[in-house]
N, C-alpha and C. Protein backbone atom coordinates (compact mmCIF):
# COMPACT_ATOMS: atom_id res chain seq x y z
N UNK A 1 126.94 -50.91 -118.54
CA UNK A 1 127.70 -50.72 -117.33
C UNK A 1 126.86 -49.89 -116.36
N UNK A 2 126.70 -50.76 -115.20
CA UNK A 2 126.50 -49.70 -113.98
C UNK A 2 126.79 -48.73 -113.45
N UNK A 3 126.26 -47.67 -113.33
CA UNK A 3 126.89 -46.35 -112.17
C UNK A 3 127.07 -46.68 -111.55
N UNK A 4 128.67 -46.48 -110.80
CA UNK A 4 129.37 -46.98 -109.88
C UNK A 4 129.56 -45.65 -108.98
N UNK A 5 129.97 -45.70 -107.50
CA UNK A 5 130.23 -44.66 -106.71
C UNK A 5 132.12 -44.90 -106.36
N UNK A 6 132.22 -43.74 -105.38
CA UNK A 6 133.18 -43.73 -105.01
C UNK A 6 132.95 -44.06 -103.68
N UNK A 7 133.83 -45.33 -103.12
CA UNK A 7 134.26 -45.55 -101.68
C UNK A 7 134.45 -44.59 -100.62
N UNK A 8 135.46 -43.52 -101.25
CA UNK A 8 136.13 -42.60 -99.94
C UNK A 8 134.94 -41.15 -100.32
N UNK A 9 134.62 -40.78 -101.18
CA UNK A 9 133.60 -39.69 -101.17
C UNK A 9 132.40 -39.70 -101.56
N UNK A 10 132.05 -40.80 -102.54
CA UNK A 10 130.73 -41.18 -102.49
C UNK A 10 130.01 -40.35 -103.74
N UNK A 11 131.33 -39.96 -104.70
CA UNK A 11 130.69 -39.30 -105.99
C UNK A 11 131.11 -40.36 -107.05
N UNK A 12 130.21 -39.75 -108.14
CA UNK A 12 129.99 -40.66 -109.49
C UNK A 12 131.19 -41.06 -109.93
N UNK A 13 131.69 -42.38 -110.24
CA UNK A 13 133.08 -42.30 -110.70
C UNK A 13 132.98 -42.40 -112.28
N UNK A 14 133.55 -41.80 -113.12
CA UNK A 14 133.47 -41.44 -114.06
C UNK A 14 134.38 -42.35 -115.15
N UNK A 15 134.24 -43.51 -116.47
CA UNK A 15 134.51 -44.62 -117.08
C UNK A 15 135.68 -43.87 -118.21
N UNK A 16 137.07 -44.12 -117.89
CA UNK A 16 138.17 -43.73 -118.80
C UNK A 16 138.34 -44.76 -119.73
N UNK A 17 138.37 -44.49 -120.92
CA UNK A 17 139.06 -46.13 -121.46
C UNK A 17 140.57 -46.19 -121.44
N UNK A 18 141.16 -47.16 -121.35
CA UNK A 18 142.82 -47.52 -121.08
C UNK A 18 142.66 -48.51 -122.29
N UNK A 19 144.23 -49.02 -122.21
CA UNK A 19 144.86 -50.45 -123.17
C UNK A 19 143.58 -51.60 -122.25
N UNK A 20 143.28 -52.56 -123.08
CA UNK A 20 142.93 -53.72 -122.29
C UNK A 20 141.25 -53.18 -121.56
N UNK A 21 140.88 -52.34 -121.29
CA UNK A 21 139.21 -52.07 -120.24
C UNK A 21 139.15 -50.65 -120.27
N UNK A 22 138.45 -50.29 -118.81
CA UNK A 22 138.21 -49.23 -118.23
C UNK A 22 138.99 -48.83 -117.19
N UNK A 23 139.38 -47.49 -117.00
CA UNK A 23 139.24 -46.98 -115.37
C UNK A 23 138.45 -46.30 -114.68
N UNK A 24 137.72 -46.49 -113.91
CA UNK A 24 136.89 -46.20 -112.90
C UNK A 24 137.47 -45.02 -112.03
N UNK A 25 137.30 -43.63 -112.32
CA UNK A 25 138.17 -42.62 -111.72
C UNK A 25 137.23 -41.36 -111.33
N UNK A 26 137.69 -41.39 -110.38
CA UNK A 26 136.94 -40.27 -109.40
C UNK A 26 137.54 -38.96 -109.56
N UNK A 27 136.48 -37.95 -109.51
CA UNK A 27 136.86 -36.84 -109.83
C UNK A 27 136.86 -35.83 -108.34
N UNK A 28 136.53 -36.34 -107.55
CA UNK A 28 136.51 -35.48 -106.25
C UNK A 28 138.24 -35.79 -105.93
N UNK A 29 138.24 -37.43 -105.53
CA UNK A 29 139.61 -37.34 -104.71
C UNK A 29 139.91 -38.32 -105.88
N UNK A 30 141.16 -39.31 -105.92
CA UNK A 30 142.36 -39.41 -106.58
C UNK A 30 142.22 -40.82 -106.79
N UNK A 31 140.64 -41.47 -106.44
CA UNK A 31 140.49 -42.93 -106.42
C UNK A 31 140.37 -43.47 -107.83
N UNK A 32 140.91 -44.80 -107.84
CA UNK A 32 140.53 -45.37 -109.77
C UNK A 32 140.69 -46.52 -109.40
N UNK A 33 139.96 -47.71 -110.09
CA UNK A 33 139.65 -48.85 -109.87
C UNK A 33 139.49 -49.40 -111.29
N UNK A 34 140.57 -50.28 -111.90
CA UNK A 34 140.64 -50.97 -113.02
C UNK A 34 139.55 -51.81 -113.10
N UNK A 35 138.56 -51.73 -114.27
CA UNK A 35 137.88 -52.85 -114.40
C UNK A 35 137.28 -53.84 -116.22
N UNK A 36 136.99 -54.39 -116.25
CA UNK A 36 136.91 -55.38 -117.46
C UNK A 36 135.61 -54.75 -118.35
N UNK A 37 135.73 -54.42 -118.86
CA UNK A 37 133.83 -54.09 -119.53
C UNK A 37 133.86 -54.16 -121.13
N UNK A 38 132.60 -54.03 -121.46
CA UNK A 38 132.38 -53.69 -122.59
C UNK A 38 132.95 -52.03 -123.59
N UNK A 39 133.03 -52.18 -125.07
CA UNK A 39 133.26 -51.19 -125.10
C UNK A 39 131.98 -50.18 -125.21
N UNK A 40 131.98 -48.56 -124.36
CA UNK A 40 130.86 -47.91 -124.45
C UNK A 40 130.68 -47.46 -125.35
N UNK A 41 128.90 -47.34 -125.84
CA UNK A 41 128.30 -46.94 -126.86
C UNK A 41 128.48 -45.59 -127.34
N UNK A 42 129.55 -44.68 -127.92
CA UNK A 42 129.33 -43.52 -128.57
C UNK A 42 128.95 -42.84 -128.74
N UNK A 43 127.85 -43.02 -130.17
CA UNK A 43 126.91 -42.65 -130.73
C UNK A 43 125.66 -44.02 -130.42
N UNK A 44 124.71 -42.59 -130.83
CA UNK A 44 123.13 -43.47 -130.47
C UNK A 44 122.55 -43.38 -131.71
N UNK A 45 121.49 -44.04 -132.56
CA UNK A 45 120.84 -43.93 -133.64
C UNK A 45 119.48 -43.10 -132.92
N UNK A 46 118.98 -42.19 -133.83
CA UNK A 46 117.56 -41.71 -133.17
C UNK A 46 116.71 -41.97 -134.25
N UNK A 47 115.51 -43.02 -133.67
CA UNK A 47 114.60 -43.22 -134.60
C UNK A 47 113.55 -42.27 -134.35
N UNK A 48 113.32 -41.72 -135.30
CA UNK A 48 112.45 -40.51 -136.64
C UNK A 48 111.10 -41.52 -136.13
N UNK A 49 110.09 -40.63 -135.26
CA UNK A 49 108.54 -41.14 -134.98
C UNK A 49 108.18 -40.71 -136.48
N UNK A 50 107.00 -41.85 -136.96
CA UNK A 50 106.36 -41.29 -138.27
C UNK A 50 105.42 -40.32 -137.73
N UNK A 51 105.18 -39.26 -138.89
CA UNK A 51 104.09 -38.38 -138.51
C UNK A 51 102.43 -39.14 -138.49
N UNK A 52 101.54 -39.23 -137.67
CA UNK A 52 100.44 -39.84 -137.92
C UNK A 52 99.32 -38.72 -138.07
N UNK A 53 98.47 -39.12 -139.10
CA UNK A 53 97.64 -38.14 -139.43
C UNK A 53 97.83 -37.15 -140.58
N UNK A 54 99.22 -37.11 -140.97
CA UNK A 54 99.36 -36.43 -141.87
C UNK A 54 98.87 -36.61 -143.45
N UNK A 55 98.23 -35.78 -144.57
CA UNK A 55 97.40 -35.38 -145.06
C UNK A 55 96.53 -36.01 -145.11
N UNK A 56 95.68 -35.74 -143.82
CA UNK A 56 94.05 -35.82 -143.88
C UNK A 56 93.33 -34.70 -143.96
N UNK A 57 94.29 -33.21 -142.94
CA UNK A 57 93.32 -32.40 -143.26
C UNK A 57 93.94 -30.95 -143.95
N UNK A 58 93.87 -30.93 -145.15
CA UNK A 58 93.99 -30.16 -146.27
C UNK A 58 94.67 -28.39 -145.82
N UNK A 59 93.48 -27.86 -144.76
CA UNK A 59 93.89 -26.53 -144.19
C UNK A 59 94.39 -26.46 -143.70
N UNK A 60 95.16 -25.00 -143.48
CA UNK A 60 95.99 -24.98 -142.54
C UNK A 60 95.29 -24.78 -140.96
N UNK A 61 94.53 -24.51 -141.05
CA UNK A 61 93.74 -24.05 -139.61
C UNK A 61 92.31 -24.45 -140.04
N UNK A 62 92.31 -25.24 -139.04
CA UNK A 62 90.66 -26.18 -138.95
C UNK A 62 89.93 -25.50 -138.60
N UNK A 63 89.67 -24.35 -137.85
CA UNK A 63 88.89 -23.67 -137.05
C UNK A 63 88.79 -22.91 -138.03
N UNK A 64 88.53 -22.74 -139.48
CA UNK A 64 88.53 -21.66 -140.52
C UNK A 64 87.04 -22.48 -140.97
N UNK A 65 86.19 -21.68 -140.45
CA UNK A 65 84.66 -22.09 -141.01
C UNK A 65 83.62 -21.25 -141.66
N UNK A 66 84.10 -19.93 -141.71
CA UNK A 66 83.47 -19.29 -141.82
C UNK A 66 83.69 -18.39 -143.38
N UNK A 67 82.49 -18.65 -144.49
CA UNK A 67 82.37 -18.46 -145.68
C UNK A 67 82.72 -17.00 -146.06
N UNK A 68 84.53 -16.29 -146.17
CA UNK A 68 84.82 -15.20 -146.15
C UNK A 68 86.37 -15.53 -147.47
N UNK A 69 86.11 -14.53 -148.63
CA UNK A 69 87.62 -14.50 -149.72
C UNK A 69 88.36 -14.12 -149.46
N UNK A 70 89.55 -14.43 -149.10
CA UNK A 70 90.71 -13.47 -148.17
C UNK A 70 91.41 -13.01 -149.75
N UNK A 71 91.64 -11.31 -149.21
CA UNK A 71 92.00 -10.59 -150.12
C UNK A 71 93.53 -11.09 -150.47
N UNK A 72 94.50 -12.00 -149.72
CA UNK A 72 95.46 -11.47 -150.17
C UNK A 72 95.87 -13.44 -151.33
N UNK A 73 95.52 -14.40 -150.78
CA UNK A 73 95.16 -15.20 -151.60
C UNK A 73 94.38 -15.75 -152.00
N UNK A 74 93.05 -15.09 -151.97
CA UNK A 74 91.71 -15.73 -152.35
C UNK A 74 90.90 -17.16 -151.81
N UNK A 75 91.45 -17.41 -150.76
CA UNK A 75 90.92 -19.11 -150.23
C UNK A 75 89.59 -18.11 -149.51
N UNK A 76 88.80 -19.68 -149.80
CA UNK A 76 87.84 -19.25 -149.08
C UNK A 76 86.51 -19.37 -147.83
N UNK A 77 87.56 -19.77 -146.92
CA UNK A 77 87.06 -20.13 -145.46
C UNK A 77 88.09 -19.30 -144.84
N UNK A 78 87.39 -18.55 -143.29
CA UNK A 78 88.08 -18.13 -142.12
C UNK A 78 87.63 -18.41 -141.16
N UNK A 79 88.48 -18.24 -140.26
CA UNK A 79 88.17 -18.03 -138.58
C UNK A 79 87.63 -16.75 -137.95
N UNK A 80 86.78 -16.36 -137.27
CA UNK A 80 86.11 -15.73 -136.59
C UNK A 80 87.16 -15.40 -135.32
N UNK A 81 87.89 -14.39 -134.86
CA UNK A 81 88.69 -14.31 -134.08
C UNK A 81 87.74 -12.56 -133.05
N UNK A 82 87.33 -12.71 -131.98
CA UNK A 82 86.97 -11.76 -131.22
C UNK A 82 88.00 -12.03 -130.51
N UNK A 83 88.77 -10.23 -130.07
CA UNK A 83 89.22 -9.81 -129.26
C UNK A 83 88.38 -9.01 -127.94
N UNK A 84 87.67 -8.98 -128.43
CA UNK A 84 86.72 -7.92 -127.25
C UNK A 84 87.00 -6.53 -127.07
N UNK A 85 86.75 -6.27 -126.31
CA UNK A 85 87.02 -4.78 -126.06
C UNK A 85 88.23 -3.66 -125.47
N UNK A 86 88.83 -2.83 -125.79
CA UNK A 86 89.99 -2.29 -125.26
C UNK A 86 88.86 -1.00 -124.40
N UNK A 87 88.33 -0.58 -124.00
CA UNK A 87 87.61 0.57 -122.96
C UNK A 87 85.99 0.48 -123.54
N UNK A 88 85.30 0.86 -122.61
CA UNK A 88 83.85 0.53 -122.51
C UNK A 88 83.04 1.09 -123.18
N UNK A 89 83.23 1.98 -123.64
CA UNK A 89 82.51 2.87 -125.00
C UNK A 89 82.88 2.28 -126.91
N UNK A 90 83.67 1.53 -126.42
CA UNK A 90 83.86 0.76 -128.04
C UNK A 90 83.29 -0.26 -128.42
N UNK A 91 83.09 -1.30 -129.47
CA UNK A 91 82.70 -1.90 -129.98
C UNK A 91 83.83 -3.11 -130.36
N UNK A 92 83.03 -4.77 -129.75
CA UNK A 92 84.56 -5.69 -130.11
C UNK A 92 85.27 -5.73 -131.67
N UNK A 93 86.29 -5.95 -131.05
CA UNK A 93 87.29 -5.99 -132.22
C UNK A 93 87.10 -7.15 -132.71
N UNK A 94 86.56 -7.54 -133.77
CA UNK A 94 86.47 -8.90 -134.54
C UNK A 94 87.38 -9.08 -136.16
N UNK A 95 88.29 -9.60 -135.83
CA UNK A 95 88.85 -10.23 -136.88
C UNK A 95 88.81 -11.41 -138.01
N UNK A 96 88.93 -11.59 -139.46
CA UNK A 96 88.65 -12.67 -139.91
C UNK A 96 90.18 -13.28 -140.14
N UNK A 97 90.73 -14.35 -139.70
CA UNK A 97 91.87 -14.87 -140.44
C UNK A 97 91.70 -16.00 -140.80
N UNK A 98 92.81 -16.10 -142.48
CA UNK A 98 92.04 -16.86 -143.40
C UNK A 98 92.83 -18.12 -143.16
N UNK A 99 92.23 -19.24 -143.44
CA UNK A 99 92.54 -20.52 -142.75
C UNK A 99 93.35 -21.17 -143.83
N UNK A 100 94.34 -20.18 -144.95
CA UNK A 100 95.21 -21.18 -145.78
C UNK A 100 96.68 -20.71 -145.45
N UNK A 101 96.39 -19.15 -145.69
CA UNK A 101 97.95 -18.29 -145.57
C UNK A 101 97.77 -17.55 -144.21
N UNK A 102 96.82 -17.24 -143.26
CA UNK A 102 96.76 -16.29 -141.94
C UNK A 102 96.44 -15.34 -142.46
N UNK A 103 96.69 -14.67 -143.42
CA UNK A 103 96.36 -13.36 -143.34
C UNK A 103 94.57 -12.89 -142.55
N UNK A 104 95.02 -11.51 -141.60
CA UNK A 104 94.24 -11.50 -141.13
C UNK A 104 93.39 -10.29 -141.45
N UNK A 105 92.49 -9.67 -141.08
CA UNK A 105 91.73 -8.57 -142.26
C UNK A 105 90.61 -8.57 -140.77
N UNK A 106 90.75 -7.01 -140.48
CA UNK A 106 89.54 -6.16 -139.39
C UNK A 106 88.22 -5.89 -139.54
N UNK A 107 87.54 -6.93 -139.29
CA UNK A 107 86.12 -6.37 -139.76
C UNK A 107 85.26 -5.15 -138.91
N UNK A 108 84.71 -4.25 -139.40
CA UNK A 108 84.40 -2.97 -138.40
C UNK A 108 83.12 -3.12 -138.33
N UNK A 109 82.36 -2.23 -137.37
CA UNK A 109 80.66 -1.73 -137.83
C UNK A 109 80.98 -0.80 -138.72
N UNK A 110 79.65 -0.56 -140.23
CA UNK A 110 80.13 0.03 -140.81
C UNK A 110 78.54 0.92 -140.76
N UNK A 111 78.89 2.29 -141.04
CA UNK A 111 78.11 3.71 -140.71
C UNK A 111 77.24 3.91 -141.58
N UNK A 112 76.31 4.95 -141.99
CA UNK A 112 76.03 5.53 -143.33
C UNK A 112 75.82 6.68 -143.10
């Protein structure tokens, strides 16, 4: 069924079902116009897209390349994550997070 308007105001007229069809009834002013139709569709079915691609790639995070044992489940590839710098006398903040569970772990300069 077509969107239909209203004659005297020119808003959406809105599809009632009655005995026998539809009424065609306006919600601004007091207009309705009997007409013959089909009955309207309800419910809709929603078809479910398949996932494509799914298990090809094993990790959770692809960008985990870098040969590091994460302490808290032992996998062993991470990501290289630089934050850079918070004020000009410091040194960047480089993080490793591990590319199965996230966990992430601060790598520092270390002193002697």
């Amino acid at each position: 069924m077509a969107v239909k308007f209203c004659p005297k105001c020119s808003s959406v007229l809105i599809p009632i079902p009655k005995k026998g069809g539809f009424v065609l009834k306006c919600r601004q002013c007091d207009f309705f116009k009997k007409i013959q139709a089909k009955p309207l569709i309800e419910t809709e079915k929603i078809k479910h897209k398949p996932k494509v691609g799914e298990g090809i790639v094993r990790d959770k995070n692809i960008f985990a390349t870098y040969h590091h044992k994460c302490k808290k489940c032992g996998y062993g590839k991470s990501q290289i994550l630089d934050l850079g710098i918070f004020y000009s006398d410091e040194d960047n903040l480089i993080m490793l997070e591990c590319g199965k569970c996230g966990y992430s772990e601060r790598v520092s300069k270390k002193t002697s």
